[in-house]
Protein backbone atom coordinates (compact mmCIF):
# COMPACT_ATOMS: atom_id res chain seq x y z
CA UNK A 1 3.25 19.94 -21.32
CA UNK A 2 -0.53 20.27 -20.66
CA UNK A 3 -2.57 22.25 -19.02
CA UNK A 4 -3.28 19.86 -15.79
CA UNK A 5 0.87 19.67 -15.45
CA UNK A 6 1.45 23.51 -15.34
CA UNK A 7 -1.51 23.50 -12.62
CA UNK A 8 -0.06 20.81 -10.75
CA UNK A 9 3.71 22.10 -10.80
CA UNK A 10 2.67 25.48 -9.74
CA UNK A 11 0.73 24.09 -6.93
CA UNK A 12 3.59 22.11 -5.56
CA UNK A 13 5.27 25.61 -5.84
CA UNK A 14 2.95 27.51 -4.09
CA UNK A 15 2.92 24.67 -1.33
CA UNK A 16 6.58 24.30 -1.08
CA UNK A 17 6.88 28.13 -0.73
CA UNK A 18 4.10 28.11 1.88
CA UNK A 19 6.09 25.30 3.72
CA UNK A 20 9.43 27.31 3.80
CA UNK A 21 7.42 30.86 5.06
CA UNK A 22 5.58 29.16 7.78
CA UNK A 23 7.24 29.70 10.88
CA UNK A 24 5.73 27.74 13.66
CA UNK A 25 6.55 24.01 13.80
CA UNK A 26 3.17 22.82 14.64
CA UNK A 27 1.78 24.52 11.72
CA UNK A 28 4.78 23.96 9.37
CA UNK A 29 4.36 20.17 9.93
CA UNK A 30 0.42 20.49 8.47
CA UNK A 31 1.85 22.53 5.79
CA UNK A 32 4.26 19.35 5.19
CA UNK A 33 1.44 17.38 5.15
CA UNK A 34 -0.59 19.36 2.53
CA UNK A 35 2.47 19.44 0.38
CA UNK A 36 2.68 16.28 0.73
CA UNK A 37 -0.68 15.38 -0.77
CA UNK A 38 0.00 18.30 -3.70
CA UNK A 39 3.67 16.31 -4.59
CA UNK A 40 0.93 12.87 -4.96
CA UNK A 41 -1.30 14.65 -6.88
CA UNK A 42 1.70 15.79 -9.10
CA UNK A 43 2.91 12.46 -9.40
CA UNK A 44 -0.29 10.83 -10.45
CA UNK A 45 -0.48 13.47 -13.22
CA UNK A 46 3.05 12.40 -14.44
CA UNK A 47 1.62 9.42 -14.56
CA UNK A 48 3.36 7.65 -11.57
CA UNK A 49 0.78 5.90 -9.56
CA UNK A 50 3.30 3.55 -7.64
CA UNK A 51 5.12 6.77 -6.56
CA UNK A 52 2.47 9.03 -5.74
CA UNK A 53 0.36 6.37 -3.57
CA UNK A 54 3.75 6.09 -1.49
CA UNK A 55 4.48 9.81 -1.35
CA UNK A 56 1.18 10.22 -0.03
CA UNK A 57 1.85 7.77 2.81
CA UNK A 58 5.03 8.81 3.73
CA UNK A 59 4.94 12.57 2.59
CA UNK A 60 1.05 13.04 3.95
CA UNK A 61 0.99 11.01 6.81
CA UNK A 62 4.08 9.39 7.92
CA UNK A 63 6.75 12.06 8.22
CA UNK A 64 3.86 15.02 9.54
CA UNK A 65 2.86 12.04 12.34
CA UNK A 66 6.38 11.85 13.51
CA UNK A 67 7.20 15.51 13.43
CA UNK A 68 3.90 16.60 15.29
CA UNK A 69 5.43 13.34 17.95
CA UNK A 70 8.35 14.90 18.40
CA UNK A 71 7.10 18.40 18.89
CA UNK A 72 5.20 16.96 21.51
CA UNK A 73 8.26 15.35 22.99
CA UNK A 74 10.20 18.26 23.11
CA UNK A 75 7.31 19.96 24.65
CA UNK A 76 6.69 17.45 27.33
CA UNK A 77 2.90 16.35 25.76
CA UNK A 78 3.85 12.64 25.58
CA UNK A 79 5.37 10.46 28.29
C-alpha cells in the first residue's frame, strides 16, 4: 500500500464518520454528497475508473438530489 491509498482510505473514514455524526438531514445529505466524491476519489486511486465515474454520479449527485427532494416533500417545499 502507498502513500496516496492510506490518504485516500482515511479520508473516506473521516467522511463516513462525519456522515454518521451529522444530525440534521439537510446537512447529512451534503455530507452524503461529499462522501460521495471522497469514495470516487478512492476508487480512482485503486485504480477503478469505470467504478469511481459511476459512484460519483450516483453517490455525489444522484442519491443527495433525491434525498434533499424528499426532505422537501416531507416538508411541504415542493408541490
Amino acid at each position: 500500500m502507498n502513500v496516496l491509498e492510506v490518504v485516500a482510505l482515511l479520508a473516506v473514514g473521516g467522511a463516513g464518520t462525519t456522515v454518521v455524526l451529522t444530525r440534521d438531514p439537510a446537512r447529512q445529505a451534503l455530507t452524503v454528497s461529499l462522501f460521495g466524491i471522497v469514495l470516487g476519489i478512492l476508487f480512482f486511486v485503486l485504480q477503478a475508473p469505470d467504478v469511481a465515474l459511476s459512484n460519483i454520479v450516483v453517490g455525489a449527485v444522484a442519491l443527495p438530489l433525491m434525498l434533499l427532494l424528499a426532505l422537501a416533500k416531507v416538508r411541504g417545499g415542493v408541490r
